[in-house]
N, C-alpha and C. Protein backbone atom coordinates (compact mmCIF):
# COMPACT_ATOMS: atom_id res chain seq x y z
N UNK A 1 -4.96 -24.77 117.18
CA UNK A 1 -3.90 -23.97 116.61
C UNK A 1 -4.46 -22.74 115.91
N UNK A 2 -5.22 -23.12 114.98
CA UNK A 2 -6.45 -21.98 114.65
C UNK A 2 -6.47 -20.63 115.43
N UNK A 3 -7.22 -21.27 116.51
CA UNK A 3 -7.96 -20.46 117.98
C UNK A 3 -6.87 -19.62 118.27
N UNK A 4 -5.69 -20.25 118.56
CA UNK A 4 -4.08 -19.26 119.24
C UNK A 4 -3.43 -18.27 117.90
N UNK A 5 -4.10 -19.04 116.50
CA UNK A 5 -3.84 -17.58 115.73
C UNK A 5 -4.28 -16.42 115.47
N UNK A 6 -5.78 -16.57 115.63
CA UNK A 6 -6.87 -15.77 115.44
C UNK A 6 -6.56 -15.09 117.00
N UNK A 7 -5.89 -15.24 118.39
CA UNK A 7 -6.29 -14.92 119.43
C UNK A 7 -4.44 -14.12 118.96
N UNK A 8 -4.24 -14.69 118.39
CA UNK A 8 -2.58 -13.54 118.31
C UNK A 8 -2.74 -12.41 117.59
N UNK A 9 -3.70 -12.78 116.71
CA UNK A 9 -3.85 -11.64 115.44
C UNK A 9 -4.67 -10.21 116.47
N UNK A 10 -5.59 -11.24 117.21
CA UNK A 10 -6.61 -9.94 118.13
C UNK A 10 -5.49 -9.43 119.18
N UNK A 11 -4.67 -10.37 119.76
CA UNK A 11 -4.07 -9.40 121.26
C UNK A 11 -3.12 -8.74 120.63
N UNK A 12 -2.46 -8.60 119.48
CA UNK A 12 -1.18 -8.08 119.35
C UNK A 12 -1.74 -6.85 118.12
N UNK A 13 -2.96 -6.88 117.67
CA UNK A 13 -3.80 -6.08 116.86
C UNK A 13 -3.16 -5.87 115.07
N UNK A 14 -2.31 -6.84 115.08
CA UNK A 14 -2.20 -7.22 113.36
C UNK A 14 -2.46 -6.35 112.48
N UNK A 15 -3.92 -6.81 112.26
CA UNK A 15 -4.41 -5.97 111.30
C UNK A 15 -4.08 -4.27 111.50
N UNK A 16 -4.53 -4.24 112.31
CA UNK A 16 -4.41 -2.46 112.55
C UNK A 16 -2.89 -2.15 111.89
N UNK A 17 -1.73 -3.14 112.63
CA UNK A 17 -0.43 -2.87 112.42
C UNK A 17 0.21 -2.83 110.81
N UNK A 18 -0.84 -3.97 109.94
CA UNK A 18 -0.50 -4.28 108.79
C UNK A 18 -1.03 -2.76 108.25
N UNK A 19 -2.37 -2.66 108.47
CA UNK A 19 -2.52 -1.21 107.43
C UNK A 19 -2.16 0.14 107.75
N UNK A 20 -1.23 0.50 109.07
CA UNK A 20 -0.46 1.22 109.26
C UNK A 20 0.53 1.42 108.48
N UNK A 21 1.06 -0.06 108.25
CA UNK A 21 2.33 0.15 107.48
C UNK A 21 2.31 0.25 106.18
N UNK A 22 0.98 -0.29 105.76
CA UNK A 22 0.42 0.42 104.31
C UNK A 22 0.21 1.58 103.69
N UNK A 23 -0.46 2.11 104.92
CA UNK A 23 -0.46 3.69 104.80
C UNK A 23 0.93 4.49 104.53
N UNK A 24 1.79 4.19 105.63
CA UNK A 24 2.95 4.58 105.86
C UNK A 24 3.96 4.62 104.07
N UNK A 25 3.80 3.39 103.96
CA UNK A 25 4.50 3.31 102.89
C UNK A 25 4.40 3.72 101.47
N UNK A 26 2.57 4.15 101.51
CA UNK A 26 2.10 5.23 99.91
C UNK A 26 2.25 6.18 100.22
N UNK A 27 2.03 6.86 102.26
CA UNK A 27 3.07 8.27 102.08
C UNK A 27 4.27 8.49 102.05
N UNK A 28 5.19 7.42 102.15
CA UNK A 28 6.36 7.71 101.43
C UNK A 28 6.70 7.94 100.24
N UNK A 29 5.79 6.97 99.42
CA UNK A 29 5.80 7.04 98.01
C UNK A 29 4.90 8.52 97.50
N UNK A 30 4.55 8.75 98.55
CA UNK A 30 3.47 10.06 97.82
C UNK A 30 4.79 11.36 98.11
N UNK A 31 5.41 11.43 99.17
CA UNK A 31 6.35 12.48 99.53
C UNK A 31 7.49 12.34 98.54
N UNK A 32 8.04 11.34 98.54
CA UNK A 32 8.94 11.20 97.34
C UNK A 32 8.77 11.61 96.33
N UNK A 33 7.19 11.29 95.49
CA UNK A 33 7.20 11.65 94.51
C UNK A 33 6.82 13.45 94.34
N UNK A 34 6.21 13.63 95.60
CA UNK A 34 5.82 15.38 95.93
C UNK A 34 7.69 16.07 95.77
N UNK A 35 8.73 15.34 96.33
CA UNK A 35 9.87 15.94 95.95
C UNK A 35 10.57 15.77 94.53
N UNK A 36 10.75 14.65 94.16
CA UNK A 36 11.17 14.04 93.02
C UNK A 36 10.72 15.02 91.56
N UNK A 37 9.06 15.32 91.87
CA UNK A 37 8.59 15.98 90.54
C UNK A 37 7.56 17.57 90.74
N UNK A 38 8.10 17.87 92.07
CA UNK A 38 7.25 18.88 92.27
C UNK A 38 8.57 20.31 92.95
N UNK A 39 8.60 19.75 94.10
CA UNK A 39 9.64 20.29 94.87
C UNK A 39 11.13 20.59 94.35
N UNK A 40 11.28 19.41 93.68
CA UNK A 40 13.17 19.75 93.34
C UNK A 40 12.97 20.67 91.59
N UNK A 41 11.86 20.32 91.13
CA UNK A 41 11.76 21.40 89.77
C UNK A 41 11.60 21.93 89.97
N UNK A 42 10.47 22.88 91.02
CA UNK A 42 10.27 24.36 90.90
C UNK A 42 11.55 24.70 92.23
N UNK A 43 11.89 24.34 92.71
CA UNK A 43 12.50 24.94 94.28
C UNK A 43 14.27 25.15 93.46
N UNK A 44 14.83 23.77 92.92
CA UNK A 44 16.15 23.46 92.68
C UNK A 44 16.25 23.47 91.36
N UNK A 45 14.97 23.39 90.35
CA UNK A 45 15.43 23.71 89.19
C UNK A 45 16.94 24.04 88.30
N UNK A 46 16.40 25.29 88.36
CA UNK A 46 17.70 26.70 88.17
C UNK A 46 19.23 25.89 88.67
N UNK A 47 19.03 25.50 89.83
CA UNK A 47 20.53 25.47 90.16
C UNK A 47 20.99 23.36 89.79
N UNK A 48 20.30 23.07 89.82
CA UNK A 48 20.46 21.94 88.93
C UNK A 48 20.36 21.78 87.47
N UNK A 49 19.59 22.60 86.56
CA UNK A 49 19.84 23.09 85.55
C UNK A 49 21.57 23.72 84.94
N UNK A 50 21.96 24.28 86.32
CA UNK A 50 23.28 25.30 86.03
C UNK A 50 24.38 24.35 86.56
N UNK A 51 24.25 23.40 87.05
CA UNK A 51 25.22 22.14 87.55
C UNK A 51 25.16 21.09 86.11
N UNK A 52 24.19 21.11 85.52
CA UNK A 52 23.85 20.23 84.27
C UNK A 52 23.56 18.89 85.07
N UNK A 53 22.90 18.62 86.20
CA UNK A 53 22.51 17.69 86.70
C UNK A 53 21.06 17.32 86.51
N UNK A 54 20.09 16.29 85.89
CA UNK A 54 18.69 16.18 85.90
C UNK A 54 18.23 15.92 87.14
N UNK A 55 19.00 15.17 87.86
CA UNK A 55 18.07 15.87 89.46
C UNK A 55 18.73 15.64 90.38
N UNK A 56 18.45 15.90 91.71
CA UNK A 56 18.97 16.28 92.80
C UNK A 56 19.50 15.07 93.00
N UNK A 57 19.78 13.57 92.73
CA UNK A 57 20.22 12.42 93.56
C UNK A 57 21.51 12.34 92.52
N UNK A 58 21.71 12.87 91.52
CA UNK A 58 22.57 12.81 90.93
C UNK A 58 23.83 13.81 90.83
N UNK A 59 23.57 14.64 92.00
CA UNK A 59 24.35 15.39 92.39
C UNK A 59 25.82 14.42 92.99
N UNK A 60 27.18 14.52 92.60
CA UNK A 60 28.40 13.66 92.98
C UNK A 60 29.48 14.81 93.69
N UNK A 61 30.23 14.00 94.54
CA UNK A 61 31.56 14.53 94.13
C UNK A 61 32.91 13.37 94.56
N UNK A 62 33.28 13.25 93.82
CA UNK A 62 34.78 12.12 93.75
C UNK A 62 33.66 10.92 94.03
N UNK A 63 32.51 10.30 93.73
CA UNK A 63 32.16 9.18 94.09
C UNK A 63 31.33 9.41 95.03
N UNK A 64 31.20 10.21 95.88
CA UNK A 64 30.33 10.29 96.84
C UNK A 64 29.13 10.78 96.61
N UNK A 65 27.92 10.55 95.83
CA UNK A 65 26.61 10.77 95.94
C UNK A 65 25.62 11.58 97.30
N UNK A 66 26.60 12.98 97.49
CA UNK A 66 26.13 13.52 98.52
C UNK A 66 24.82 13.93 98.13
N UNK A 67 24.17 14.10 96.83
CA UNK A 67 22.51 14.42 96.33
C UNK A 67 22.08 13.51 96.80
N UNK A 68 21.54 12.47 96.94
CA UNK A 68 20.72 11.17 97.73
C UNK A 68 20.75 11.31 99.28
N UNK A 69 21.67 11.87 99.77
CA UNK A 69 21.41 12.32 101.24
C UNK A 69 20.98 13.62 101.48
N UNK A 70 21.05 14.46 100.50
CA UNK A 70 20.17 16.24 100.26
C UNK A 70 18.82 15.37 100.47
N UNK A 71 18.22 14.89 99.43
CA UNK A 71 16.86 14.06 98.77
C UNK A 71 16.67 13.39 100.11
N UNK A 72 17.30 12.71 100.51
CA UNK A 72 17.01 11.96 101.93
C UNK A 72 16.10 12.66 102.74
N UNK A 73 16.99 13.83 102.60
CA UNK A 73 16.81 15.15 104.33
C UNK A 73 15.80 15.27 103.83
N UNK A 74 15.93 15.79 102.47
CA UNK A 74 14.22 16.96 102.14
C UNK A 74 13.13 15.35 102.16
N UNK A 75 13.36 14.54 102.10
CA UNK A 75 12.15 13.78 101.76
C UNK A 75 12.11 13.34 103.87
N UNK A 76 12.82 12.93 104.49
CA UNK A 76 12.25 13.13 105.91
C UNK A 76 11.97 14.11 106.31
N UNK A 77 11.91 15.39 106.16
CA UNK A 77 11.56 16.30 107.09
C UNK A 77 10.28 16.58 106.30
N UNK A 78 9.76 16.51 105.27
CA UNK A 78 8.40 16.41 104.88
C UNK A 78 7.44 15.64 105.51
N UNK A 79 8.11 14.17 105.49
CA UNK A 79 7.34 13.63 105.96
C UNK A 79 7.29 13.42 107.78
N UNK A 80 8.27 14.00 107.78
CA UNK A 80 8.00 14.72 109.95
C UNK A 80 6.83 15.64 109.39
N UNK A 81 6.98 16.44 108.91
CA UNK A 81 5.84 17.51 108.78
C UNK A 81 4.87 16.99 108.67
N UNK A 82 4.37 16.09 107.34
CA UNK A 82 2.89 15.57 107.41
C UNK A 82 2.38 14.71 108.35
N UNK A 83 3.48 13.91 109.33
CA UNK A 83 3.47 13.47 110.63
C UNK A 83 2.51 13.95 111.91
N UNK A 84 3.39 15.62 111.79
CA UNK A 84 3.34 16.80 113.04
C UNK A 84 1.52 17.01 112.55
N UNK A 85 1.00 17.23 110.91
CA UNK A 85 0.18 18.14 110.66
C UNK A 85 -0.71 16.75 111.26
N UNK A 86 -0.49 15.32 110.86
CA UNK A 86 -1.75 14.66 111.50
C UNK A 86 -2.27 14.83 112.76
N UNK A 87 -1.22 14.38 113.39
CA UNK A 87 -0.97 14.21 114.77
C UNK A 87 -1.61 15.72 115.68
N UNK A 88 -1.08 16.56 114.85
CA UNK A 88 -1.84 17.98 115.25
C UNK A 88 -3.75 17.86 114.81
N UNK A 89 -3.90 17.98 113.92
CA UNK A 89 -5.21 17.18 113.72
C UNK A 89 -5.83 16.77 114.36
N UNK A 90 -5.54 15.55 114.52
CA UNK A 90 -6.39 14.52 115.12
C UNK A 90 -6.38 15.18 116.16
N UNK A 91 -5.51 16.13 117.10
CA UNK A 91 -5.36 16.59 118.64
C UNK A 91 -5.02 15.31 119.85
N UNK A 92 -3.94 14.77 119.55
CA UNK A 92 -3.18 14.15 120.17
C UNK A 92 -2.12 14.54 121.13
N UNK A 93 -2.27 14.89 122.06
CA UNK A 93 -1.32 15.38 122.81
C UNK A 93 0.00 14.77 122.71
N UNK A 94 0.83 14.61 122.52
CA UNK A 94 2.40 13.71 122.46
C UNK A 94 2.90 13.51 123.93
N UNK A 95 2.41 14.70 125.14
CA UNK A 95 3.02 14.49 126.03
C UNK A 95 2.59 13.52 127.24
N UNK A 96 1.28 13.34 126.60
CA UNK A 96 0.23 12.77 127.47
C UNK A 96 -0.63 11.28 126.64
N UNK A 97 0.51 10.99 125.88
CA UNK A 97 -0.25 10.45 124.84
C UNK A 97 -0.09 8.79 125.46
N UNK A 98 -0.81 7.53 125.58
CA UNK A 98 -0.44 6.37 126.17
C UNK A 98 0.94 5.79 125.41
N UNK A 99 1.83 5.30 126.20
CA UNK A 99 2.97 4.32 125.93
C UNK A 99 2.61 3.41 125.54
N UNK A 100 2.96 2.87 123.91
CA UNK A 100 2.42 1.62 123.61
C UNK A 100 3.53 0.06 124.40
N UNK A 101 3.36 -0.59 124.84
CA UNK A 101 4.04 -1.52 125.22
C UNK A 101 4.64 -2.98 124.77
């Protein structure tokens, strides 16, 4: 039983998959916090200042928390970007790149 776990962990590559998603998940926490305390003060400041809102997720209207889906956008398309800049990097072609299966 051992043998068929250790032989699942190698064919299906586990590990690799586990610290992918490790990675993945402190650059979320790193982009978030790049918007949360960097991006929405100097960029949105001013106009969240002039709404009297402390930050962008707390933006409302009638109940609807449309700031958390602003914050959403800006926090995915950052992290498409730091995506594009690896992926550009490393020189990965996307079009030619193997199909994982």
């Amino acid at each position: 039983m051992f043998k068929d776990f250790v032989s699942f962990l190698a064919q299906y590559n586990v590990l690799g998959i586990a610290v992918g998603l490790l990675i993945a998940t402190k650059i979320g926490e790193l982009v978030k916090g790049m918007i949360d305390d960097l991006i929405t003060p100097l960029i949105l400041g001013p106009v969240l200042r002039r709404l009297k809102v402390k930050n962008i997720e707390a933006l409302s209207y009638k109940g609807i928390l449309y700031g958390k889906v602003i914050s959403t956008i800006i926090d995915f398309m950052i992290t498409a970007f730091l995506v594009f800049l690896v992926v550009r990097y490393i020189g990965i072609n996307l079009q030619t790149a193997p199909v994982i299966k």
